[in-house]
Protein backbone atom coordinates (compact mmCIF):
# COMPACT_ATOMS: atom_id res chain seq x y z
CA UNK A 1 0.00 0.00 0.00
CA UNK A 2 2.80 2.24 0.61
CA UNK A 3 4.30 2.10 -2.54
CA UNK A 4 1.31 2.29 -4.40
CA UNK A 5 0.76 5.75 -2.43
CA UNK A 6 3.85 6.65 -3.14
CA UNK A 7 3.66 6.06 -6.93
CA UNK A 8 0.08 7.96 -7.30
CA UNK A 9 2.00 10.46 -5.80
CA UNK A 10 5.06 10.89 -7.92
CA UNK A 11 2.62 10.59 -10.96
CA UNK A 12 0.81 12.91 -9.98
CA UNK A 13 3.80 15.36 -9.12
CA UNK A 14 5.25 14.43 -13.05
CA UNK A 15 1.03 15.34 -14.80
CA UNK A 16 1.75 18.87 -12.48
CA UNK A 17 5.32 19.60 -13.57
CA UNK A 18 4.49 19.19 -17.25
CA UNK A 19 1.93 22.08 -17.06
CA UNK A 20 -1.16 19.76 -17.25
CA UNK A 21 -4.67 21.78 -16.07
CA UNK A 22 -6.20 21.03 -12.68
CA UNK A 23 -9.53 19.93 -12.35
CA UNK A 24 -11.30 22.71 -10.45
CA UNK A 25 -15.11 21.88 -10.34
CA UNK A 26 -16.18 19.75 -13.21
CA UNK A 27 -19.64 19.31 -15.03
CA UNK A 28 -20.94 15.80 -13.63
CA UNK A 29 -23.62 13.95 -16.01
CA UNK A 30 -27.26 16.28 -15.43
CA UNK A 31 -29.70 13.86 -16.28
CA UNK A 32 -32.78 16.71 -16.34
CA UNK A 33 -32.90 20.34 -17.28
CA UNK A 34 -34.57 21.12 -13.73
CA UNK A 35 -33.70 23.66 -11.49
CA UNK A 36 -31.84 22.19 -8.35
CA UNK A 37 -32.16 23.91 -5.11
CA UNK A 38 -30.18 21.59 -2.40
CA UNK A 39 -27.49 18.63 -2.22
CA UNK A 40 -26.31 16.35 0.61
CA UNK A 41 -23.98 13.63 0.78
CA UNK A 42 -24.78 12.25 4.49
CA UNK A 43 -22.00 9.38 5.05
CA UNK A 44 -19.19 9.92 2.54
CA UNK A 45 -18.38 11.60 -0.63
CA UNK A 46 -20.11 8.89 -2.69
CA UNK A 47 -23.96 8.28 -1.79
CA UNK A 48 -25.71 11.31 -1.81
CA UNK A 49 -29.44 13.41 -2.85
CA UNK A 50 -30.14 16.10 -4.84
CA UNK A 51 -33.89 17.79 -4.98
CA UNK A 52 -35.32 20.71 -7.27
CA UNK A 53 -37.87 21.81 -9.31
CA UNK A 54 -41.42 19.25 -10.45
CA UNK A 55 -40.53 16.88 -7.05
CA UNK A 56 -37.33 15.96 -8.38
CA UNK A 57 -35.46 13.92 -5.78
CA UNK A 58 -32.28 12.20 -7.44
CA UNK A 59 -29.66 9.81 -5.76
CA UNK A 60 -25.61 8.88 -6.44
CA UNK A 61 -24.42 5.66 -5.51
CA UNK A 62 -20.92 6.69 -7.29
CA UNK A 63 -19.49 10.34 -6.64
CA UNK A 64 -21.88 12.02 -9.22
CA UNK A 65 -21.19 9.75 -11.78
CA UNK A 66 -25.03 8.68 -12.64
CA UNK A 67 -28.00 9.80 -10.81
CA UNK A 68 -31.17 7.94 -10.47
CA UNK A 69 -34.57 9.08 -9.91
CA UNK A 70 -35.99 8.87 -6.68
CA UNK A 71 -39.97 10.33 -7.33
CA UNK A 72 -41.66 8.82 -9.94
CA UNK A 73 -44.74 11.10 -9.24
CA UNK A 74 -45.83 14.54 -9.94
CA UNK A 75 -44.93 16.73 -6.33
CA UNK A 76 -44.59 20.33 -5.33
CA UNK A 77 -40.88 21.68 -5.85
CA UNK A 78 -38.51 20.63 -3.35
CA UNK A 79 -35.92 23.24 -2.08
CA UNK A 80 -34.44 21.44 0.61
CA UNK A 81 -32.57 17.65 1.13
CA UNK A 82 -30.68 16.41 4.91
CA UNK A 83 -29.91 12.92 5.79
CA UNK A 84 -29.27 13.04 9.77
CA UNK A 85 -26.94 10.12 10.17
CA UNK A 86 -26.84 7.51 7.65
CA UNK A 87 -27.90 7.82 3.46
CA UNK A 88 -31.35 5.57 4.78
CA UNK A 89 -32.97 7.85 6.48
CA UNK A 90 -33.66 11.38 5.00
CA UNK A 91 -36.35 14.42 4.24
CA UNK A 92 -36.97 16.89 1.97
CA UNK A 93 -39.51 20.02 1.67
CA UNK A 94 -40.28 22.28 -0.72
CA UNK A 95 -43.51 23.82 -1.85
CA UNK A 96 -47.24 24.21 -0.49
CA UNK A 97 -45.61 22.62 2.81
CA UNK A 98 -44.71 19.98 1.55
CA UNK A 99 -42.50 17.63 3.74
CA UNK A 100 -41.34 14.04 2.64
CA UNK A 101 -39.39 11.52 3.87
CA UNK A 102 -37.52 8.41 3.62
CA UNK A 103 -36.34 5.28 5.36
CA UNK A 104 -34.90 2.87 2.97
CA UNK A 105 -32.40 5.57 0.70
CA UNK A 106 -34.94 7.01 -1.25
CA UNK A 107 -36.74 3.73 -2.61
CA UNK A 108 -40.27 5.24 -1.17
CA UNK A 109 -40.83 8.09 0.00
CA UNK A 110 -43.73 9.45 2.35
CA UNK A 111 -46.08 12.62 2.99
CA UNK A 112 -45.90 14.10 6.26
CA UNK A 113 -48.49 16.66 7.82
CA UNK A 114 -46.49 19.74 8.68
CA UNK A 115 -48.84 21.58 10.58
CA UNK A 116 -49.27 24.96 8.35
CA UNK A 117 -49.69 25.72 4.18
CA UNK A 118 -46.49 27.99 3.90
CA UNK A 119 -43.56 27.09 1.54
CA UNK A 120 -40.55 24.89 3.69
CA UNK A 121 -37.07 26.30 2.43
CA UNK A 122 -34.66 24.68 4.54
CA UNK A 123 -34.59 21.69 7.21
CA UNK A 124 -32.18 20.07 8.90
CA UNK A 125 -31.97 17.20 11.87
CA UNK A 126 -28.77 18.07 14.17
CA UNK A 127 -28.21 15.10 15.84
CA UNK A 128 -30.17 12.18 14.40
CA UNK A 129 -33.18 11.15 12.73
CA UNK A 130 -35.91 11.84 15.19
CA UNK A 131 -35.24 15.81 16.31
CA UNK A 132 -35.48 18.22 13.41
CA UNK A 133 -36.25 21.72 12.07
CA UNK A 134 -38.02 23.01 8.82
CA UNK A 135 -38.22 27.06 7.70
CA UNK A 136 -39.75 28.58 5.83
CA UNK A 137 -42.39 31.84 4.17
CA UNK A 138 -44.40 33.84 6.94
CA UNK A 139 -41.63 33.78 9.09
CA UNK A 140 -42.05 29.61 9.82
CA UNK A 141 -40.10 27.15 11.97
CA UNK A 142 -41.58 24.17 12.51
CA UNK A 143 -40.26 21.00 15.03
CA UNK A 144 -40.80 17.45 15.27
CA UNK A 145 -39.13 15.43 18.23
CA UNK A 146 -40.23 12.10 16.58
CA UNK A 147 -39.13 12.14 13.34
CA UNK A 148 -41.59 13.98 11.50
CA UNK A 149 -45.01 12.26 12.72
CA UNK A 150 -46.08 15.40 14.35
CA UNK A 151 -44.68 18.87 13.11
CA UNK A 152 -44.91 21.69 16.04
CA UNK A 153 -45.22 25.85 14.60
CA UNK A 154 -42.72 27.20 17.15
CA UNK A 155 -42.89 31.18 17.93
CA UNK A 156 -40.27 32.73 15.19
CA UNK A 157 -39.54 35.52 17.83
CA UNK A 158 -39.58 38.32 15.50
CA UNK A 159 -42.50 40.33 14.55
CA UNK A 160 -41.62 40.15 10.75
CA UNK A 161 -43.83 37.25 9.94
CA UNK A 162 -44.28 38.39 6.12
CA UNK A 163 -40.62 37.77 5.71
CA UNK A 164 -39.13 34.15 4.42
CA UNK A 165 -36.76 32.47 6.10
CA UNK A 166 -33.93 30.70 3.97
CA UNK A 167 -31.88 28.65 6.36
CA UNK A 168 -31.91 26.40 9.71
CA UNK A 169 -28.43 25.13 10.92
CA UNK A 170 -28.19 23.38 14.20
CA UNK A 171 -24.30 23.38 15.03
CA UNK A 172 -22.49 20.50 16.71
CA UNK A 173 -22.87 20.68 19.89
CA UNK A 174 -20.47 18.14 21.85
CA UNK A 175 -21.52 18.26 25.34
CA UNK A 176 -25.11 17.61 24.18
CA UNK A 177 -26.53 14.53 22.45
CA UNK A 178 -28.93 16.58 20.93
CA UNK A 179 -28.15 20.11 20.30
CA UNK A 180 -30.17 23.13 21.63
CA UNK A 181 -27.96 26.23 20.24
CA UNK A 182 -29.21 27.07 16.58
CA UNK A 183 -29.60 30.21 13.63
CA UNK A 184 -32.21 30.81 11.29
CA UNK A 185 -31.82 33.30 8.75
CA UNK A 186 -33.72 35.28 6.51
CA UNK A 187 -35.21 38.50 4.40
CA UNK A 188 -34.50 41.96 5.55
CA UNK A 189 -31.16 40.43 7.17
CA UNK A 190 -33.21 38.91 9.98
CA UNK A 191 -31.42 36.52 12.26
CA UNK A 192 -33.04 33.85 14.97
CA UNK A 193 -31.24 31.98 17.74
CA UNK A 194 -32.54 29.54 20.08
CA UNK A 195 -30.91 28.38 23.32
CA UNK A 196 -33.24 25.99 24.12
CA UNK A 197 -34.13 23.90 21.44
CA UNK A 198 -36.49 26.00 19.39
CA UNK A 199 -38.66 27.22 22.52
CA UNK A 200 -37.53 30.45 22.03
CA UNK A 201 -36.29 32.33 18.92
CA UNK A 202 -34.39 35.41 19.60
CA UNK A 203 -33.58 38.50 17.06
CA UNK A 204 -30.08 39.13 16.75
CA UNK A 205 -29.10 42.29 14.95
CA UNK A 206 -27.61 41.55 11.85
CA UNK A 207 -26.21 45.13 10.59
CA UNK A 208 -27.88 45.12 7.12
CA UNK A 209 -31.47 44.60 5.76
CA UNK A 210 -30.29 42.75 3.17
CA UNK A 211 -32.27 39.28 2.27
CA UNK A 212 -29.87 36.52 3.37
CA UNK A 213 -29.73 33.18 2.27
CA UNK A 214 -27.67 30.78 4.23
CA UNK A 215 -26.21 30.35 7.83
CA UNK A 216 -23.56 28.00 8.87
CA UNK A 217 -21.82 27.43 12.03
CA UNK A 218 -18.74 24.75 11.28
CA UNK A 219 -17.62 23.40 14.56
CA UNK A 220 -19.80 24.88 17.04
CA UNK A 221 -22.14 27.81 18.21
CA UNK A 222 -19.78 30.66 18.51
CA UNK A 223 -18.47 31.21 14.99
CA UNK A 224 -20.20 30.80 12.16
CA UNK A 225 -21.33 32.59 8.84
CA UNK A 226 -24.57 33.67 6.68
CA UNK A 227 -24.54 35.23 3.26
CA UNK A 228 -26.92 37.27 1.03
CA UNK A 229 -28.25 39.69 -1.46
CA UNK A 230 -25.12 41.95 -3.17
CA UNK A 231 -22.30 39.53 -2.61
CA UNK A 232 -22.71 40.24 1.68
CA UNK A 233 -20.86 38.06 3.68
CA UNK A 234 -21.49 38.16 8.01
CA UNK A 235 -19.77 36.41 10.35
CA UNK A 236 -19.81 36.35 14.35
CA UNK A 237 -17.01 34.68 16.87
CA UNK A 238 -19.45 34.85 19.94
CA UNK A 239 -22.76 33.15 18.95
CA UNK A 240 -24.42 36.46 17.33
CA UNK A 241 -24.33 38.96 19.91
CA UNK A 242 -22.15 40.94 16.92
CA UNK A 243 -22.71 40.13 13.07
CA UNK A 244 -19.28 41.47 11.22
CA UNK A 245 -19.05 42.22 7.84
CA UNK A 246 -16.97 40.86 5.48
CA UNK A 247 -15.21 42.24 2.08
CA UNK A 248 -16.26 39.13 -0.60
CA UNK A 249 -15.26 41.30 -3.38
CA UNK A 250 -18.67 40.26 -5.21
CA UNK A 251 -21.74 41.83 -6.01
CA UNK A 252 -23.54 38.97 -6.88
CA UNK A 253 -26.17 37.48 -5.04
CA UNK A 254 -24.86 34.44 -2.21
CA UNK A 255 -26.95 31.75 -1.80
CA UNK A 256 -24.93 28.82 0.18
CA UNK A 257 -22.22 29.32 2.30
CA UNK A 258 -20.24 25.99 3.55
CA UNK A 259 -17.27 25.43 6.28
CA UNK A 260 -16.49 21.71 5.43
CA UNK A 261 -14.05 21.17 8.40
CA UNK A 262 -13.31 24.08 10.54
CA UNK A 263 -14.06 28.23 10.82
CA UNK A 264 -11.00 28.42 8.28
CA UNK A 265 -11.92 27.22 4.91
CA UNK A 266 -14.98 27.51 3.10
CA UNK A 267 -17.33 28.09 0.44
CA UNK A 268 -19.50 30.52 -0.93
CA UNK A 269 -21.64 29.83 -4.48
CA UNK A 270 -24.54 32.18 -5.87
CA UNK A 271 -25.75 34.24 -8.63
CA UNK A 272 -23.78 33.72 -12.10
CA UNK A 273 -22.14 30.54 -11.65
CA UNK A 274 -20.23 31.96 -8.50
CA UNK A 275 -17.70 30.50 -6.57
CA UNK A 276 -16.19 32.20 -3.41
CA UNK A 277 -13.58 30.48 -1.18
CA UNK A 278 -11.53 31.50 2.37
CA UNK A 279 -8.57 29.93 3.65
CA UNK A 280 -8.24 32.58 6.91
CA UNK A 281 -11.51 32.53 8.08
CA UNK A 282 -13.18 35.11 5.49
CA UNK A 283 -10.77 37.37 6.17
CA UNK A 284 -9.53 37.65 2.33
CA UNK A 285 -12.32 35.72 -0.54
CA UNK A 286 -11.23 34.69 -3.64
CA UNK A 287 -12.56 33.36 -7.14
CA UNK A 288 -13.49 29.84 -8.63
CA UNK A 289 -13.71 29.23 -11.78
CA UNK A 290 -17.29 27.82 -12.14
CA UNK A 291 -17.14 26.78 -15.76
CA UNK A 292 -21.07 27.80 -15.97
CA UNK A 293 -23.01 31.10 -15.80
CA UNK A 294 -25.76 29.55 -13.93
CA UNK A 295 -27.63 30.40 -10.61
CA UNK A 296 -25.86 28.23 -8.16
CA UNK A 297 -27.76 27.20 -5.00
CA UNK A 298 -26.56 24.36 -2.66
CA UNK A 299 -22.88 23.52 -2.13
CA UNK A 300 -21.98 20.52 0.23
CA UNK A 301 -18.68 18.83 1.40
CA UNK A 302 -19.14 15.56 2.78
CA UNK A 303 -16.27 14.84 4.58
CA UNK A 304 -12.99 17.28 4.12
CA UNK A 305 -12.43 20.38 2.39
CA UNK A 306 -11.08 18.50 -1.27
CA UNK A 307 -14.07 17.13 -2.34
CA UNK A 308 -17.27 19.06 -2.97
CA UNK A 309 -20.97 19.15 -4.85
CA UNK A 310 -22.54 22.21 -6.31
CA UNK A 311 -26.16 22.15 -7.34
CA UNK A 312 -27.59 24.58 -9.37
CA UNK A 313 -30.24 25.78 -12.51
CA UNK A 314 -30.76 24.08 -15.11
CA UNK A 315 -29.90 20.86 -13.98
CA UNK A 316 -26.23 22.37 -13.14
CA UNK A 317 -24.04 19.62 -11.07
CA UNK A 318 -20.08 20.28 -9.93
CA UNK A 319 -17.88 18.60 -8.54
CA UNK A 320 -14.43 19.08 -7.12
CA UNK A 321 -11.91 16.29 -5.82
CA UNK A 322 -9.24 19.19 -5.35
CA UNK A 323 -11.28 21.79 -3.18
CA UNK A 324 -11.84 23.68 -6.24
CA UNK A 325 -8.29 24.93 -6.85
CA UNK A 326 -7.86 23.83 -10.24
CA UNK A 327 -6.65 26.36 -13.13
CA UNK A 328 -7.87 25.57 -16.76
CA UNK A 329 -4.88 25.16 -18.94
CA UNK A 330 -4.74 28.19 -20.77
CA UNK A 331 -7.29 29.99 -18.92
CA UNK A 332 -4.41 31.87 -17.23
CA UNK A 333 -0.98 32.12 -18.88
CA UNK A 334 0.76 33.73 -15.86
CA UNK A 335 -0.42 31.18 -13.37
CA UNK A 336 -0.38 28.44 -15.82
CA UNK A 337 3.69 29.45 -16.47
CA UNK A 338 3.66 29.60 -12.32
CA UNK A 339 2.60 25.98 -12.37
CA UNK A 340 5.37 24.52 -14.43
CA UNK A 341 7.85 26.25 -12.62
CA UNK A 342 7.02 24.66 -9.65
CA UNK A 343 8.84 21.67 -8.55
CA UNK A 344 9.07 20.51 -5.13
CA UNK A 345 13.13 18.36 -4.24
CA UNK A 346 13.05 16.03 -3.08
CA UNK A 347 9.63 14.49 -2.99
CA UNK A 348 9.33 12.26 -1.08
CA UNK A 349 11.35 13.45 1.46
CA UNK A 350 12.17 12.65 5.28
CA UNK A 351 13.27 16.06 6.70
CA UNK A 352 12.05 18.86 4.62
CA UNK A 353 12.00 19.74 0.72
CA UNK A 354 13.01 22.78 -0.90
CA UNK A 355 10.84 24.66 -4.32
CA UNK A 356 13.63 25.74 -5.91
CA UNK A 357 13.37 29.03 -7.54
CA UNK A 358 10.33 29.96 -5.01
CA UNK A 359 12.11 29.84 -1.60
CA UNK A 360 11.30 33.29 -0.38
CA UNK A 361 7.30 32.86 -1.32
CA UNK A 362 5.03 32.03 1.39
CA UNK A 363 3.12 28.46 1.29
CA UNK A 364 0.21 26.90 3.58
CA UNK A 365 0.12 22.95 4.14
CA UNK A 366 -3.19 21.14 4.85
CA UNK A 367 -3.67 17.37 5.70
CA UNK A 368 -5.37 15.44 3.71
CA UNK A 369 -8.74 16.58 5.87
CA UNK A 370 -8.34 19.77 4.56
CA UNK A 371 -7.05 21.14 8.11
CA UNK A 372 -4.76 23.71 7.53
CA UNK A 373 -1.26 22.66 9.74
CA UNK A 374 1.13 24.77 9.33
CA UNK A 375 2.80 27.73 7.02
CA UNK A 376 6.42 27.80 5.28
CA UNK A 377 8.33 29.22 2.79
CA UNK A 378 9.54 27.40 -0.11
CA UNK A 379 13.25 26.93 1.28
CA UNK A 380 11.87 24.75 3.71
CA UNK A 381 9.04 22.91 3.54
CA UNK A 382 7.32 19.94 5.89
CA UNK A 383 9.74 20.46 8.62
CA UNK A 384 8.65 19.06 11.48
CA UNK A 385 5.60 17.35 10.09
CA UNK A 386 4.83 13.59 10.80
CA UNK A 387 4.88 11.09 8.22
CA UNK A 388 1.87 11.59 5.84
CA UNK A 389 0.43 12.91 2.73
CA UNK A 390 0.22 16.91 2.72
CA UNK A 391 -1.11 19.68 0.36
CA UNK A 392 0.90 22.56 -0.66
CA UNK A 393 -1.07 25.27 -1.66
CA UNK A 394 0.56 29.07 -2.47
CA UNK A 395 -0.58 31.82 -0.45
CA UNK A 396 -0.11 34.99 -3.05
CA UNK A 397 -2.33 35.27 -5.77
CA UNK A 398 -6.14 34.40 -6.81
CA UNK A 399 -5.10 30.87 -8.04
CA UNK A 400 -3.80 29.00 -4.99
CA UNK A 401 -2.11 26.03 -6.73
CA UNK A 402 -1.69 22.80 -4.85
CA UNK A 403 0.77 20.46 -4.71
CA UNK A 404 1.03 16.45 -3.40
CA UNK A 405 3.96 16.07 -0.34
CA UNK A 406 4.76 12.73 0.66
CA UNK A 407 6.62 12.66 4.20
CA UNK A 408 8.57 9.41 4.81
């Protein structure tokens, strides 16, 4: 096993040094023209939903490679997908209230009564399959402690019941089996919390009355992020008492906003094929290449920060295996010419390696979780770091080129 590591390594070190484009995010097989709203990969980075527009509810046994159709009858559009735990047990909503959900992956799926006739937008279960949350128009939050057999209205907390809320997230909450800390987000920049399991939603002042579409707390319920209308980013570092805003550099409308692994790196897609991404925790955004001009709605990283799924209109489906990074051969001839010069000696190594030509330019490394573990400079690279499989990624410039490091 370790030499066949280390030989997908070194050929992957020779495709980089001749030049060769990265892969980026990549066009997956769309199988319908429908708008798609929401994507979730529960376990791992290969069985995982997609819903949109007409009912459609779609599922990958592969990575992305084929999708199969999951509703075979005529339902309201679906806006939202979350599989607690496992890829068995699931639920969607969407439209006209409607809630749905599964028990067997998505072979049959079932009606449930949710209580009210307002549009759902967003639900999620934090802990398992039983507890869980739905959103939605008229201000909206619904609960069910028994997975979904009886849906509870819950007081929103805010007297703006004409607005829509977008977004539910429930963060990890370690000392608790079942969390009780979560955000809801919506129009006008309003933002919920709850303390106590959705008895009580409190207004938090968000610093902007612009719509906002997404909220996401990574690791737990002190930092987190929500994004919005004219490219606005927010993000807090004590549970919402202050909202900052942050410079994304965009005017374009955000509509998903994802930390796959910690408050460092994430993800921000939206209006015109956008693709945002931080590597300091929003402190500096900076550009994907999207390869569409389509609405994107739903990104989702199952399990590190490398490999990703973007949903979008018109039946739009990415996906990245190199947390987006890559640079289309040609695309760029300065960073392109940047990528060939690049070569890291010795590789492997078992002290440190050297990019010769580039030993005064700064570098991060990341584990192969996508947790960031260190900084150097290119005279000295991987000191100190245990024996493992690293990612060298440059910290000047829009396109943040990776490279493979195999530690003896």
């Amino acid at each position: 096993m370790r030499r066949l590591c280390l030989i997908v390594l070194l050929s992957a070190f020779v495709l980089f040094s001749a030049g060769a484009s990265l892969a980026g995010w990549v066009r997956q097989f769309e199988p319908l023209g429908e708008n798609l709203y929401s994507v979730h990969f529960p376990e791992n980075s290969q069985t995982g939903y997609m819903v949109g527009d007409g009912g459609l509810i779609e599922k990958t046994t592969n990575g992305g490679r084929d999708w199969t159709p999951q509703v075979l009858y005529t339902v309201p559009g679906l806006r939202s997908v979350h599989f607690p735990v496992d890829a068995s047990t699931g639920y969607a909503v969407g439209e006209v209230a409607t809630i749905l959900k599964t028990t067997n992956g998505g072979t049959d799926w079932m009606f449930q009564d949710p209580g009210t006739f307002y549009y759902l937008y967003s639900v999620r279960f934090p802990a398992d399959g039983q507890t869980g949350y739905a959103v939605g128009m008229g201000g909206t939050i619904l609960k069910t402690t028994n997975g979904g057999a009886n849906w509870m209205v819950q007081t929103p907390g805010t007297t703006h019941t004409t607005h829509i809320l977008w977004s539910v997230h429930f963060p990890v909450d370690p000392g608790r089996v079942e969390p009780q800390t979560g955000y809801a987000v919506g129009d006008s920049g309003t933002i919920l919390k709850t303390a106590n399991g959705g008895a009580t939603w409190v207004s938090q002042s968000s610093g902007t009355t612009l719509n906002l579409f997404s909220v996401h707390f990574p690791t737990n319920a002190q930092t987190g992020y929500t994004v919005g209308d004219s490219g606005a980013i927010l993000k807090t570092t004590n549970g919402g008492t202050n909202w900052m805003v942050q410079a994304s550099g965009m005017a374009q409308r955000h509509l998903s906003v994802h930390f796959p692994v910690n408050a460092d790196t994430g993800f921000v897609v939206g209006f015109g094929g956008t693709i945002r991404t931080t590597t300091n925790g929003g402190a500096t955004w900076t550009s994907q290449y999207s390869n569409t001009g389509n609405t994107l709605w739903s990104i989702h990283f199952p399990v590190d920060a490398w490999t990703g799924y973007i949903v979008g209109d018109g039946g739009t489906i990415l996906k990245t295996t190199d947390g987006g990074v890559g640079v289309e051969e040609g695309r760029n001839a300065e960073f392109g010419m940047r990528n060939a010069e690049l070569r890291i000696s010795p590789n492997p190594f078992t002290s440190f390696a050297t990019l010769p030509g580039h030993e005064r330019e700064a570098f991060a490394l990341y584990d192969i979780a996508g947790r960031q573990v260190g900084t150097c400079k290119g005279d000295r690279i991987g000191e100190g770091l245990r024996a493992g499989v690293y990612f060298l990624r440059a910290e000047s410039g829009d396109a943040k080129l990776v490279r493979v490091v195999k530690v003896k």
